[in-house]
C-alpha atoms as a PDB file:
ATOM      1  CA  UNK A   1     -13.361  16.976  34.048  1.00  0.00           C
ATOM      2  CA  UNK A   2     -13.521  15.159  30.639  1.00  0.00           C
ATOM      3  CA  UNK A   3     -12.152  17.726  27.542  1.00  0.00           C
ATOM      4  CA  UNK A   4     -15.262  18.158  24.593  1.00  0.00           C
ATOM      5  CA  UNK A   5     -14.318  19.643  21.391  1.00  0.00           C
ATOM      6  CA  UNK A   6     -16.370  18.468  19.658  1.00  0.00           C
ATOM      7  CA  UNK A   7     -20.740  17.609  19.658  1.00  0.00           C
ATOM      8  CA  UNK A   8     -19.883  14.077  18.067  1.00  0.00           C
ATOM      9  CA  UNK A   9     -19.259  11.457  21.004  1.00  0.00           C
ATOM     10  CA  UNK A  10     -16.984   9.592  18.601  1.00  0.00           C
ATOM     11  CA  UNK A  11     -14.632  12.741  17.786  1.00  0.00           C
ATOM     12  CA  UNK A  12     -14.149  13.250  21.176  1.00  0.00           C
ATOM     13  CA  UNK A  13     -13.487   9.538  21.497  1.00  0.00           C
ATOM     14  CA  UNK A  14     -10.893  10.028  18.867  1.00  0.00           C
ATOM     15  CA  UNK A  15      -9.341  13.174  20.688  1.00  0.00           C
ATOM     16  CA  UNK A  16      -8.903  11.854  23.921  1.00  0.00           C
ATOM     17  CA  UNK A  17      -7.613   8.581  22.749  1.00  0.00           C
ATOM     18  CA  UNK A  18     -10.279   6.554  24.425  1.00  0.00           C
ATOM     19  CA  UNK A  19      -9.456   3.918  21.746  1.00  0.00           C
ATOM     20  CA  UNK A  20     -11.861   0.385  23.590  1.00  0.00           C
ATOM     21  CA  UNK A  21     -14.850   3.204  23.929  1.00  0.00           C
ATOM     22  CA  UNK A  22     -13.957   4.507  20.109  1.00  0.00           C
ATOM     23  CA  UNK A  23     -13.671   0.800  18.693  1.00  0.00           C
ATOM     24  CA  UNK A  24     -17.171  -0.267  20.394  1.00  0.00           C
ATOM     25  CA  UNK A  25     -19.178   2.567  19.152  1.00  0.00           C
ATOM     26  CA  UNK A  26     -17.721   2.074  15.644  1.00  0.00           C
ATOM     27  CA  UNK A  27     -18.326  -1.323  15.494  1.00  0.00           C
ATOM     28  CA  UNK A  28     -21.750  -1.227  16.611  1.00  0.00           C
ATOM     29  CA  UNK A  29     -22.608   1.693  13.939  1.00  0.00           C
ATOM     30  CA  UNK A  30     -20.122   2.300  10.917  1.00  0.00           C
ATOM     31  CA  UNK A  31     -21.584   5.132  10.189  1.00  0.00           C
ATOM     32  CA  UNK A  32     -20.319   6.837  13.503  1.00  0.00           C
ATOM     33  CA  UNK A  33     -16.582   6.540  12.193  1.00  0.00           C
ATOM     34  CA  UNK A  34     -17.767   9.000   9.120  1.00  0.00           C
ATOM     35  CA  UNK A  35     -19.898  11.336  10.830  1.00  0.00           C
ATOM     36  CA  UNK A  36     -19.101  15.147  10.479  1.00  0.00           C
ATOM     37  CA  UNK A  37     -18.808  17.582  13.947  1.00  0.00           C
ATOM     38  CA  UNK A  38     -19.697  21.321  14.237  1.00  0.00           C
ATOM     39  CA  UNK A  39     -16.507  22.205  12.361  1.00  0.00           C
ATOM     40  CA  UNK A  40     -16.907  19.451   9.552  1.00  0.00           C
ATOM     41  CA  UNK A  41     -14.499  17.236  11.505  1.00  0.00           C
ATOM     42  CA  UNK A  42     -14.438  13.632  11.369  1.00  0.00           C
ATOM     43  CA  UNK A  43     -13.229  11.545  14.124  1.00  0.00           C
ATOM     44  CA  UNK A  44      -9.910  10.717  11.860  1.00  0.00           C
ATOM     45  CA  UNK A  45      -9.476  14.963  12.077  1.00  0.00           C
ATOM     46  CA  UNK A  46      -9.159  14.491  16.084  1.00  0.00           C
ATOM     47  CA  UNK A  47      -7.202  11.604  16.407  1.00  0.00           C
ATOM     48  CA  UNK A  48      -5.051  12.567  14.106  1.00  0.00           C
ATOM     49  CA  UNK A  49      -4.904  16.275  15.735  1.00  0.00           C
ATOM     50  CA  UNK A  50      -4.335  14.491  19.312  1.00  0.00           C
ATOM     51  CA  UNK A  51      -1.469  12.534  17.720  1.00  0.00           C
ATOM     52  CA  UNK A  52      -3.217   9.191  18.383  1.00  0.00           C
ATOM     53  CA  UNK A  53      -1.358   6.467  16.055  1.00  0.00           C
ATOM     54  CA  UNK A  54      -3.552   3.478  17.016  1.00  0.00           C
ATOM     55  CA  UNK A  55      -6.365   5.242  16.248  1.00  0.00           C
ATOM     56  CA  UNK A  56      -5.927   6.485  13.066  1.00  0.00           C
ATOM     57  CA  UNK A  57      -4.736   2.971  11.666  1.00  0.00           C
ATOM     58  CA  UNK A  58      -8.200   1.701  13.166  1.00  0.00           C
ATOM     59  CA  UNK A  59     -10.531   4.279  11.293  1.00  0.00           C
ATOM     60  CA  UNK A  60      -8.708   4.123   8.099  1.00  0.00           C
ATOM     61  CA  UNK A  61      -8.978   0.468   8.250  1.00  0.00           C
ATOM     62  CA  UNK A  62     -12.870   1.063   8.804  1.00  0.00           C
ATOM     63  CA  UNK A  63     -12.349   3.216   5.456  1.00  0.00           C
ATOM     64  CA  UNK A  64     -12.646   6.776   7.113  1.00  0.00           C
ATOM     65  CA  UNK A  65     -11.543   9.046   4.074  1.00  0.00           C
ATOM     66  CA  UNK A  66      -8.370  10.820   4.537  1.00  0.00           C
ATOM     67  CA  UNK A  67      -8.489  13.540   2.059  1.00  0.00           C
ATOM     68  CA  UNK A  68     -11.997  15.263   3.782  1.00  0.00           C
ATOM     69  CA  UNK A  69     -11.438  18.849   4.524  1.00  0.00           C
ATOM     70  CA  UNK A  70     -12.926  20.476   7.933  1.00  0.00           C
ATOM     71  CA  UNK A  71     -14.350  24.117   8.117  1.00  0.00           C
ATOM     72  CA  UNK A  72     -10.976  25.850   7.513  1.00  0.00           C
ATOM     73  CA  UNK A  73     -10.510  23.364   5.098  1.00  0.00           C
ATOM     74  CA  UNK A  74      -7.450  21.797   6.816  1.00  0.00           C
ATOM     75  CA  UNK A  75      -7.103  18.081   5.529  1.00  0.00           C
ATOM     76  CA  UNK A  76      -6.567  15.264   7.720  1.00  0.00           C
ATOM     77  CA  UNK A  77      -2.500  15.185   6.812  1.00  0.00           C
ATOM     78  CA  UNK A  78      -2.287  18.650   7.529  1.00  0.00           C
ATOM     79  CA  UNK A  79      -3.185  18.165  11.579  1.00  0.00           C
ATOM     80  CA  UNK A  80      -1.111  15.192  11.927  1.00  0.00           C
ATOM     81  CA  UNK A  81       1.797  16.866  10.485  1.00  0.00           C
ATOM     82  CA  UNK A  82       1.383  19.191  13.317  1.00  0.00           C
ATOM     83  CA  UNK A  83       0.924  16.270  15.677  1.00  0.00           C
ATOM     84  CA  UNK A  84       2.261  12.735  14.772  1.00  0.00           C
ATOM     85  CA  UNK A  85       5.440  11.570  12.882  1.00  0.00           C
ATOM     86  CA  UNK A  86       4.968  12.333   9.336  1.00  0.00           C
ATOM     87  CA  UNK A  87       7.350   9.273   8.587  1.00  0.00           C
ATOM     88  CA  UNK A  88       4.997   7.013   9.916  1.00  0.00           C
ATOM     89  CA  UNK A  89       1.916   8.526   8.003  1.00  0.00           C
ATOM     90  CA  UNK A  90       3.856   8.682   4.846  1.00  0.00           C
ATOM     91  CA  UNK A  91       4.069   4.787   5.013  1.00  0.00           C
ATOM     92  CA  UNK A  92       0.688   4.549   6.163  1.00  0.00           C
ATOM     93  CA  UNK A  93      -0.982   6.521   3.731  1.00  0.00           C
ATOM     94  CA  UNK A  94       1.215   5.340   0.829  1.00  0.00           C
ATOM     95  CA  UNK A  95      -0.012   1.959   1.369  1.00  0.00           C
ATOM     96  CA  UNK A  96      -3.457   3.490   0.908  1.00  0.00           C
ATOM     97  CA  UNK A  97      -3.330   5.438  -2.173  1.00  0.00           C
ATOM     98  CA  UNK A  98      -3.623   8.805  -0.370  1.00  0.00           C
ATOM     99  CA  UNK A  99      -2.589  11.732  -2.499  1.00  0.00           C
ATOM    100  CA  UNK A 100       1.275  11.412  -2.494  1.00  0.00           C
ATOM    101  CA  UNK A 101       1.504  15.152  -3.859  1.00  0.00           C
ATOM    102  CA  UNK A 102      -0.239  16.645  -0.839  1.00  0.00           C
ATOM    103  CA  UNK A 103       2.054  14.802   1.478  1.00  0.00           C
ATOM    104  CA  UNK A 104       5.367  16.113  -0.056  1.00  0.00           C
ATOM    105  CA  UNK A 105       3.535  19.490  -0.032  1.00  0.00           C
ATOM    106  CA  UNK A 106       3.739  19.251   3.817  1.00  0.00           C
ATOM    107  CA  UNK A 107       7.565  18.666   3.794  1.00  0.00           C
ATOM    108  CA  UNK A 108       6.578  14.691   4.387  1.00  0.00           C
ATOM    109  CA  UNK A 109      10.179  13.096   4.833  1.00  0.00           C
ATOM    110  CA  UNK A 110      10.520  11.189   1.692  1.00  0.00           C
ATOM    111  CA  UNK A 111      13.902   8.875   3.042  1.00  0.00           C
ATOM    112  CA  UNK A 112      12.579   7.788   6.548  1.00  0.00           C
ATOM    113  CA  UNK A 113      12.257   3.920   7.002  1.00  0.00           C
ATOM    114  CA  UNK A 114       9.573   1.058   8.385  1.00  0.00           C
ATOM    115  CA  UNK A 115      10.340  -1.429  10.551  1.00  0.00           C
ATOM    116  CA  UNK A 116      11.201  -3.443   7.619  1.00  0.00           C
ATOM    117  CA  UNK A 117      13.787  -0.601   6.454  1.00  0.00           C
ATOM    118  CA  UNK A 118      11.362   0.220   3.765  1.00  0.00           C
ATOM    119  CA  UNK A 119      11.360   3.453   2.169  1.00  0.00           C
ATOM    120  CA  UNK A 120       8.543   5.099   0.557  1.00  0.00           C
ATOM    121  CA  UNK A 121      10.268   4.711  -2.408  1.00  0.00           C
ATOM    122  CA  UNK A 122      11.086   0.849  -1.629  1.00  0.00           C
ATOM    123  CA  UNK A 123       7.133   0.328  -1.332  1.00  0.00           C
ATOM    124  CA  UNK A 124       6.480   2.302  -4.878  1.00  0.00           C
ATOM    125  CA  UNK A 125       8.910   0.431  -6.671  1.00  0.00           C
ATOM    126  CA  UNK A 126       7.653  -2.975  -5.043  1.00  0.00           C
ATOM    127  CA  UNK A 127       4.578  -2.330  -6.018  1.00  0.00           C
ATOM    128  CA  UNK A 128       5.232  -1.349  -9.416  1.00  0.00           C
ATOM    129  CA  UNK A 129       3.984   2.703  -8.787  1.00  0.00           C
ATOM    130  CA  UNK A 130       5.800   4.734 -11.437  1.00  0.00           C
ATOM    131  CA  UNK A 131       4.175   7.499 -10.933  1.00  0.00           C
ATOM    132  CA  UNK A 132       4.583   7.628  -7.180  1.00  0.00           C
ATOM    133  CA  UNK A 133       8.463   6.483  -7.712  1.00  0.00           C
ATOM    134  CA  UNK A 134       9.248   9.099  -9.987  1.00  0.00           C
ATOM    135  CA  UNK A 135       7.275  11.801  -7.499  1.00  0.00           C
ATOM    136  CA  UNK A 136       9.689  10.486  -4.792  1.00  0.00           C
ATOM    137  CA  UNK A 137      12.943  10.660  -6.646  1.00  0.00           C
ATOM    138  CA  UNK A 138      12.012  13.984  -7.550  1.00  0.00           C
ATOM    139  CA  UNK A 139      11.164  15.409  -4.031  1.00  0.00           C
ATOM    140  CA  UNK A 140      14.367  13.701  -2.676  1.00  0.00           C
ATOM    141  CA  UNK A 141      14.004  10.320  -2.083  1.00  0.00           C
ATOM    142  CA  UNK A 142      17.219   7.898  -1.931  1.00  0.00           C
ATOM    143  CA  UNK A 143      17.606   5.399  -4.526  1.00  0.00           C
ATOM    144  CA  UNK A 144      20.191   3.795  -2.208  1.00  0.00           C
ATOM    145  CA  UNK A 145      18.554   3.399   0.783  1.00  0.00           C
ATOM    146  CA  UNK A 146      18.847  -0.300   1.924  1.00  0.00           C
ATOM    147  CA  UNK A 147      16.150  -2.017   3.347  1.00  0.00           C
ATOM    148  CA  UNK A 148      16.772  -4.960   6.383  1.00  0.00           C
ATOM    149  CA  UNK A 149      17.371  -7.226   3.716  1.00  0.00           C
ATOM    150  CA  UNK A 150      20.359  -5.507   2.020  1.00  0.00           C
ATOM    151  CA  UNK A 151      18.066  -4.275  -0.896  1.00  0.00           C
ATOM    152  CA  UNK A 152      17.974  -0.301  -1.904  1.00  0.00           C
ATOM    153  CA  UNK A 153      14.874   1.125  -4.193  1.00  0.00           C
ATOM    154  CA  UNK A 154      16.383   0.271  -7.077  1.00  0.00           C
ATOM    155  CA  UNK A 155      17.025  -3.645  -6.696  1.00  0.00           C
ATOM    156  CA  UNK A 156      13.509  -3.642  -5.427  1.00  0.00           C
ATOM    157  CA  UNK A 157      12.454  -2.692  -8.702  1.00  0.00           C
ATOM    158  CA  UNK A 158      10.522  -4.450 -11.083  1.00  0.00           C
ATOM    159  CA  UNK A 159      10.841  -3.928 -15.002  1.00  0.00           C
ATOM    160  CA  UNK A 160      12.340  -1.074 -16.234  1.00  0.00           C
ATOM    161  CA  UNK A 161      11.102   1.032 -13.627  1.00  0.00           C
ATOM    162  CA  UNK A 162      15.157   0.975 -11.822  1.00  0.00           C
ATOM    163  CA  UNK A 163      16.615   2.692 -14.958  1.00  0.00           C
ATOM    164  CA  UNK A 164      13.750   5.562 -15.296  1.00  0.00           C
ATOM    165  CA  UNK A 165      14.533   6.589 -11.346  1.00  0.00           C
ATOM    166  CA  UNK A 166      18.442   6.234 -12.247  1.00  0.00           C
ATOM    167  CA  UNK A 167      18.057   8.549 -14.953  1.00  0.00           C
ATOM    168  CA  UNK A 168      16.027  11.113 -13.234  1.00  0.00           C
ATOM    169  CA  UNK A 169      18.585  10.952 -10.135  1.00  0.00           C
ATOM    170  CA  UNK A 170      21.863  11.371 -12.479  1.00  0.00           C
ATOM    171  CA  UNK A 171      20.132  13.902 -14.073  1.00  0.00           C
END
């Protein structure tokens, strides 16, 4: 007997982790990948709820917003910090630009590494995000973390941007 939570074929795509059947009906009609459920679920709410990885990575990459709230107004990062590694959603939605503040509000683990050895804070000071560096430092993160290639937050740094997360560490 197939599980239905949902009255939107593609959120209960998401939820069961049918990921070929998901991909073909979002590729034949984008809009399917944004459509709203019965409780104001997308299909990024289930997958991320069912703890599927693969396709969560797919819809965002479609564009599926992240920071949509359902019908008891749970954001997407809020179910998948019930169900998938918050390290690995950190990193993913840091690359993205998704609200770094909400993530540390759910206790997201601000010293866990990629498969490069990559912080959070290794990404924001690569790509020059002081705000987002100085967020991190704040909520815990390591300036001296090393990365595979010997390299911790702060040598990763470009401008001045080392020295501002020094001082806010030693202080």
């Amino acid at each position: 007997m197939e599980v239905r939570v949902s009255n939107v074929e593609i959120c209960n795509l998401a939820y069961t982790g049918k990921f070929e059947e998901l991909k073909k009906c979002a590729l034949s009609d984008s809009s399917q990948a944004t459509r709203t459920d019965q409780d104001s679920r997308t299909a990024l709410h289930w997958a991320c709820s069912a703890g599927h990885v693969e396709i969560v990575q797919f819809l965002l990459d479609l564009g599926a917003e992240v920071d949509l709230k359902d019908d008891v107004s749970q954001h997407c990062v809020m179910l998948q910090s019930r169900s998938l590694t918050l390290h690995q959603l950190m990193l993913l939605y840091f690359k993205r630009n998704f609200p770094l503040g909400l993530l540390l509000k759910e206790s997201a683990s601000t010293n866990i590494q990629d498969s490069e050895g990559n912080t959070p804070l290794h990404l924001a000071c690569d790509e020059e995000r002081t705000e987002a560096a100085k967020l991190l430092v704040e909520h815990g993160a390591s300036i001296y973390i090393e990365n595979k290639e010997k390299m911790t937050p702060l040598q990763v740094a470009k401008g001045g941007l080392g020295s501002v997360l020094k001082r806010i560490v030693e202080s």
